[in-house]
Protein backbone atom coordinates (compact mmCIF):
# COMPACT_ATOMS: atom_id res chain seq x y z
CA UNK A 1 90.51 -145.86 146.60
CA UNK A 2 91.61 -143.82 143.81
CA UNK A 3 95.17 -144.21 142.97
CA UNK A 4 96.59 -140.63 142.48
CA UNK A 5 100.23 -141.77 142.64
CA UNK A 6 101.31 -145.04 140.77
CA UNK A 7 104.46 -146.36 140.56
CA UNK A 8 105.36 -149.86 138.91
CA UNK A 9 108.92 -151.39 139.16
CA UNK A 10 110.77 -148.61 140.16
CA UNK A 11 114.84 -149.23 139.55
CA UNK A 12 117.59 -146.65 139.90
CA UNK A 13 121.17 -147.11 139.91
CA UNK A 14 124.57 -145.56 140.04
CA UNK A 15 127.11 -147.11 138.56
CA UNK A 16 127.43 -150.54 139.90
CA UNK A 17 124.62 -150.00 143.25
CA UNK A 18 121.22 -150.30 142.85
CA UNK A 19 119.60 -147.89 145.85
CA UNK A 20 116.12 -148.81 143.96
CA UNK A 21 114.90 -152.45 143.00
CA UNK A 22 111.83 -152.58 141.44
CA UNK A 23 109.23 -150.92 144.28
CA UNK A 24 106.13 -150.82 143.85
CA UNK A 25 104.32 -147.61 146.11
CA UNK A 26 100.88 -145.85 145.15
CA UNK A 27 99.33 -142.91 147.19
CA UNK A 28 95.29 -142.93 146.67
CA UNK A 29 93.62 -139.70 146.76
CA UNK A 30 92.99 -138.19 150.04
CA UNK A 31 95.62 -140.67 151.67
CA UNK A 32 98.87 -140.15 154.09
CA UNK A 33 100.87 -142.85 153.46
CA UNK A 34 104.64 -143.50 155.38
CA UNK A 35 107.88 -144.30 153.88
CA UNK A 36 110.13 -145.72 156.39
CA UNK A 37 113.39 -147.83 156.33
CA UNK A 38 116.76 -148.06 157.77
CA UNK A 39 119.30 -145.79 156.46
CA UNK A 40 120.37 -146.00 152.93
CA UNK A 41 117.31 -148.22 152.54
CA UNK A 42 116.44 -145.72 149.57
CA UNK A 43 113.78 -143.47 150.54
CA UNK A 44 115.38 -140.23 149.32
CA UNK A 45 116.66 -141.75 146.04
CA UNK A 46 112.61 -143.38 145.74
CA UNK A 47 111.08 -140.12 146.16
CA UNK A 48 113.36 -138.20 144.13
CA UNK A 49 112.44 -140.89 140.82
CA UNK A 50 108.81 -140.40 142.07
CA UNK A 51 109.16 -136.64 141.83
CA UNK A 52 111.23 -136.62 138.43
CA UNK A 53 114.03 -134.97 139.65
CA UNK A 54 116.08 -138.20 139.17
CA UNK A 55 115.63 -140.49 135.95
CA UNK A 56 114.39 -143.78 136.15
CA UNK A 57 116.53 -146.91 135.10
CA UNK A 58 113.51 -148.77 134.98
CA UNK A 59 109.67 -149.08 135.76
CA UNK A 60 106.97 -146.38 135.12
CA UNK A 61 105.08 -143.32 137.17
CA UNK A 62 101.72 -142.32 136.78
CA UNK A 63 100.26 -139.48 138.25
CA UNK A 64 96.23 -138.07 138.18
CA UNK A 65 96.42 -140.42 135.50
CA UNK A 66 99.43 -139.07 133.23
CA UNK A 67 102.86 -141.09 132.85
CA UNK A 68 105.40 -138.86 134.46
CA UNK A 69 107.82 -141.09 133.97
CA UNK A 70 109.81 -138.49 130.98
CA UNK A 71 108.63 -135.57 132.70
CA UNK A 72 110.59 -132.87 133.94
CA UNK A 73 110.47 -131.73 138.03
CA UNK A 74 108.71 -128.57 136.72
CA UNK A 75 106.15 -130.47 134.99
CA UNK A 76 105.31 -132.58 137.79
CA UNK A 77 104.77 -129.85 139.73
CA UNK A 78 102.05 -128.34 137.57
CA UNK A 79 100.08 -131.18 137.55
CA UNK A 80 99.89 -130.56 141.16
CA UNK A 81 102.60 -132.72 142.81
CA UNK A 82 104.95 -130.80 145.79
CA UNK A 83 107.51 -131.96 147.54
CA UNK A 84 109.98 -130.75 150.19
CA UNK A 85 113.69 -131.85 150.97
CA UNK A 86 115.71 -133.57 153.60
CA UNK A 87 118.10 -130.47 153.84
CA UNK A 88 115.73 -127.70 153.91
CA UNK A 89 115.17 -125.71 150.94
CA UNK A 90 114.35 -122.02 151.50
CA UNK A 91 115.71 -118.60 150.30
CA UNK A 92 117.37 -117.29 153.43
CA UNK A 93 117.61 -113.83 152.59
CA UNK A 94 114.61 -113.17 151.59
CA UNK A 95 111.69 -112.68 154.34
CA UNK A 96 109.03 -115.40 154.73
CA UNK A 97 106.01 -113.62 152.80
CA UNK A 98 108.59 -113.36 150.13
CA UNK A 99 109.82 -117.14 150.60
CA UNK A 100 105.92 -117.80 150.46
CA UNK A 101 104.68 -115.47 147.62
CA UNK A 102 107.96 -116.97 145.34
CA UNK A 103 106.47 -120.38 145.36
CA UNK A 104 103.62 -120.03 143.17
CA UNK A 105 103.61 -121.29 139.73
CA UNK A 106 104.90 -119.19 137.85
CA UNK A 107 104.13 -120.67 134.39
CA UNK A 108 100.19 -119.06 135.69
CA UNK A 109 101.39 -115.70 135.43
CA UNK A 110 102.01 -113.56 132.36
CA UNK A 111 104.99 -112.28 131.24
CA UNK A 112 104.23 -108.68 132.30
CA UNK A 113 103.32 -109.59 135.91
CA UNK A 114 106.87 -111.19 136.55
CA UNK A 115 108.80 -108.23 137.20
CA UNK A 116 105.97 -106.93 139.19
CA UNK A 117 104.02 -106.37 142.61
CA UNK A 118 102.74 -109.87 143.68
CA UNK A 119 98.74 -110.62 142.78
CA UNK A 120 96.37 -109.81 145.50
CA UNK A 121 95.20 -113.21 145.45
CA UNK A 122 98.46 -114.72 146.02
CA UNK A 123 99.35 -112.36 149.06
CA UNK A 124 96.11 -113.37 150.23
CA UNK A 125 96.88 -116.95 149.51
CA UNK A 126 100.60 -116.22 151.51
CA UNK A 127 98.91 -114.82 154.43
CA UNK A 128 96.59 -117.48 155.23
CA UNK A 129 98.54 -120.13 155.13
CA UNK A 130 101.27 -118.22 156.94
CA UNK A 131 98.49 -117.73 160.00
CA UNK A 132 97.82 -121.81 159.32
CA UNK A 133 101.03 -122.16 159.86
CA UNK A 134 101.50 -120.09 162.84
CA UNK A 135 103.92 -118.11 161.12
CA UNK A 136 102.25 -114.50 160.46
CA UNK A 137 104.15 -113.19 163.46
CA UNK A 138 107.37 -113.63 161.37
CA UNK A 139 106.49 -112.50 157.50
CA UNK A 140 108.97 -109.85 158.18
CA UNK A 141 111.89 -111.38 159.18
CA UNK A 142 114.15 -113.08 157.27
CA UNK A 143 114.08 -116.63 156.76
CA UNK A 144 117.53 -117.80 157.55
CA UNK A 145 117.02 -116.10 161.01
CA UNK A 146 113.93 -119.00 161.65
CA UNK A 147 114.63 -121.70 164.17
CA UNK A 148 115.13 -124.98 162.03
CA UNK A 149 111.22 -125.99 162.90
CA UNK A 150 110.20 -122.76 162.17
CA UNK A 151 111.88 -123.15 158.59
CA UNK A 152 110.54 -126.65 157.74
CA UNK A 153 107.22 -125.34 158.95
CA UNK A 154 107.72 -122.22 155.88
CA UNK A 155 108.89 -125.17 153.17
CA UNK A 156 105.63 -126.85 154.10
CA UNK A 157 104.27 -123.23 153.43
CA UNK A 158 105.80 -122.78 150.21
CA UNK A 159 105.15 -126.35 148.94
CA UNK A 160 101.57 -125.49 149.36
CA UNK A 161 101.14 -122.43 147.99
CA UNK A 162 100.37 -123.85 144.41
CA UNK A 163 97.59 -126.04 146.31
CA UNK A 164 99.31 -129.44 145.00
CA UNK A 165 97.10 -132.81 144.94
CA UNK A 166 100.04 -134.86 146.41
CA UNK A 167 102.51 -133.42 149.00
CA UNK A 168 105.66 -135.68 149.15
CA UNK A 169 107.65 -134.47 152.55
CA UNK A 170 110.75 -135.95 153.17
CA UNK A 171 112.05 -135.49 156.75
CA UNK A 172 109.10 -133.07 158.07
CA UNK A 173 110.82 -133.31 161.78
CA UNK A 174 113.99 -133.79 161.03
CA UNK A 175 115.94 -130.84 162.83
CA UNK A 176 112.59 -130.03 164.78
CA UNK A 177 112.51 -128.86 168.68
CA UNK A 178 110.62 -131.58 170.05
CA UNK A 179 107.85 -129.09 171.25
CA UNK A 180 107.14 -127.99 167.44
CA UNK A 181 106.65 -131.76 166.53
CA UNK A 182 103.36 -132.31 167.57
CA UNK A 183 102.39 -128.75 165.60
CA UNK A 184 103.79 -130.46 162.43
CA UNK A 185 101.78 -132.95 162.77
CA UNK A 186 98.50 -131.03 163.68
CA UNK A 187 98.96 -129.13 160.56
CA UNK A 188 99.57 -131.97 158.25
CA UNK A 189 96.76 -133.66 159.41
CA UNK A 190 94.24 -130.51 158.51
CA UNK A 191 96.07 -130.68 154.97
CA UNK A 192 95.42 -134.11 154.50
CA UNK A 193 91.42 -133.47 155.85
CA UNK A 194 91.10 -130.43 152.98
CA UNK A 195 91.79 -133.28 150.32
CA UNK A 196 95.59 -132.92 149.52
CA UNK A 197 97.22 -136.77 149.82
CA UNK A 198 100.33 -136.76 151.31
CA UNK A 199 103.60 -139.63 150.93
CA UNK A 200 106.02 -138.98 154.06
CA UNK A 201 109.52 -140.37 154.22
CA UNK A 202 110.31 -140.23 158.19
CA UNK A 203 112.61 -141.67 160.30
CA UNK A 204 110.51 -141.06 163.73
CA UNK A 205 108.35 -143.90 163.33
CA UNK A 206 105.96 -142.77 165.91
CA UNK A 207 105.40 -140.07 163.94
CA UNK A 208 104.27 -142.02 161.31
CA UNK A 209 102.30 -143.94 163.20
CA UNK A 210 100.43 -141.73 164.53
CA UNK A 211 99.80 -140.03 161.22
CA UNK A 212 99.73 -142.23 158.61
CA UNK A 213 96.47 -144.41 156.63
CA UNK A 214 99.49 -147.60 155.57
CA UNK A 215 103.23 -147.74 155.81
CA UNK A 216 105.62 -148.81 153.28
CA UNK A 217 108.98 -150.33 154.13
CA UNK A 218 111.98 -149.96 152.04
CA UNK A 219 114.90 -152.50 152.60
CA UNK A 220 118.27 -152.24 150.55
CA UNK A 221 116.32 -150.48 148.14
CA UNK A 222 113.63 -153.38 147.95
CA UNK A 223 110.42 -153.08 149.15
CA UNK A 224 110.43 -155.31 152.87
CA UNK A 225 106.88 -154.51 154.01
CA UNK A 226 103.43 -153.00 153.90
CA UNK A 227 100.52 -152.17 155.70
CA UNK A 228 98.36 -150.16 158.18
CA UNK A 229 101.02 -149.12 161.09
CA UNK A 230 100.23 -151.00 163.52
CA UNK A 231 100.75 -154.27 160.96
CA UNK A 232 104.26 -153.20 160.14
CA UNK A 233 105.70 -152.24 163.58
CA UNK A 234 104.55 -156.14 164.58
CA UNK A 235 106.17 -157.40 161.18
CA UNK A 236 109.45 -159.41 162.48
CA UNK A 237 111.36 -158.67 159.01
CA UNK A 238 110.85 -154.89 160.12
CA UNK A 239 111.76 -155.68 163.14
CA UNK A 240 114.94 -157.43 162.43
CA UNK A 241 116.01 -154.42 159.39
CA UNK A 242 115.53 -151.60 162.05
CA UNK A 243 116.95 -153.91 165.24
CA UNK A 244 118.71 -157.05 164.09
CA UNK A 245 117.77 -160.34 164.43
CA UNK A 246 117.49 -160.29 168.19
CA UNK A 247 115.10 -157.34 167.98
CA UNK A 248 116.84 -155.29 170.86
């Protein structure tokens, strides 16, 4: 498989911790891999090195091809790599279409077209994925009146609408009603089908079982395991960071 998303050696520290130690993690094209882990195993601090908007203390990122590892967030995310946030990241004030049609690229657009009406293709763009996301019913209303699935469901939205190559999520059902869960994970699943690979940090591990191609373990900022889910749920070093030694 193609490797869209390479990452050698991987450290990052603060001051005297190391929440990064040398991981290794590539996303192929077309593939939903899982990043999973105990608490403060590192997955947040991982993904925000993979997405530039931390620096790296050591090791190298290559993505499509290019080494990302001096690049700016912004540049990253013209090259076609999204991501989303553990706290939820969306303008509250602002309806959904607008949430939506503020998430293009804007480096795409000329200067005159900033301070005016939004393209026709990108409203179009806004309202299908809105209806993909079974969210047309609410482009009106404002987006700090959604329910917290409802607003994860819109960053999803707006972390498409530049039609990235790699979507990194990081807690896509964290917050979530139970009963939106399993539309998450429909919808993620038809993303990943149209092409676009997808790296998801997620602590419901059933979740990622059910969803993911392989599984990566992080550990104390190490990298403890990997392989297809079913391999790493049976792996007793998993077992013993998520359970203790007894496994209960």
């Amino acid at each position: 498989m193609t490797a869209l998303l390479d990452a050698r050696g991987v450290v990052k520290r603060f001051g005297g911790l190391t929440a990064v130690d040398g991981v290794d993690i590539g996303v192929g094209a077309g593939e939903m891999v899982g990043l999973i882990g105990p608490n403060g195993s590192g997955k947040t601090t991982l993904f925000d090195c993979l997405s530039r908007v931390s620096s790296l203390d050591a090791g190298s990122v290559r993505f499509d091809g290019v080494d990302i590892s001096r690049h700016r967030p912004h540049q990253v995310a013209r090259l076609g790599l999204a991501r989303t946030f553990q706290l939820i990241r969306v303008y509250r004030e602002l309806t959904v279409s607008e949430n939506m049609e503020l998430s293009i690229q804007w480096a795409r657009v000329g200067p005159a077209s900033l301070f005016g009406r939004t393209d026709p293709a990108t409203r179009r763009r806004a309202e299908s994925l809105l209806e993909f996301l079974l969210l047309s019913r609410l482009r009106d209303e404002r987006a700090g009146a959604l329910s917290g699935g409802q607003r994860r469901l819109l960053e999803i939205g707006m972390a498409l609408m530049s039609e990235p190559k790699l979507l990194l999520l990081d807690e896509a059902t964290s917050g979530v009603n139970p009963t939106l869960v399993a539309e998450i994970a429909d919808r993620l699943r038809e993303v990943n089908a149209n092409g676009v690979a997808i790296l998801l940090v997620e602590h419901n591990v059933g979740f990622v079982a059910e969803l993911c191609h392989r599984v990566v373990v992080l550990d104390r900022g190490a990298k403890l395991a990997e392989g297809t889910p079913g391999q790493v749920m049976e792996d007793p070093a998993v077992i013993e960071a998520y359970f203790g030694a007894e496994g209960e």
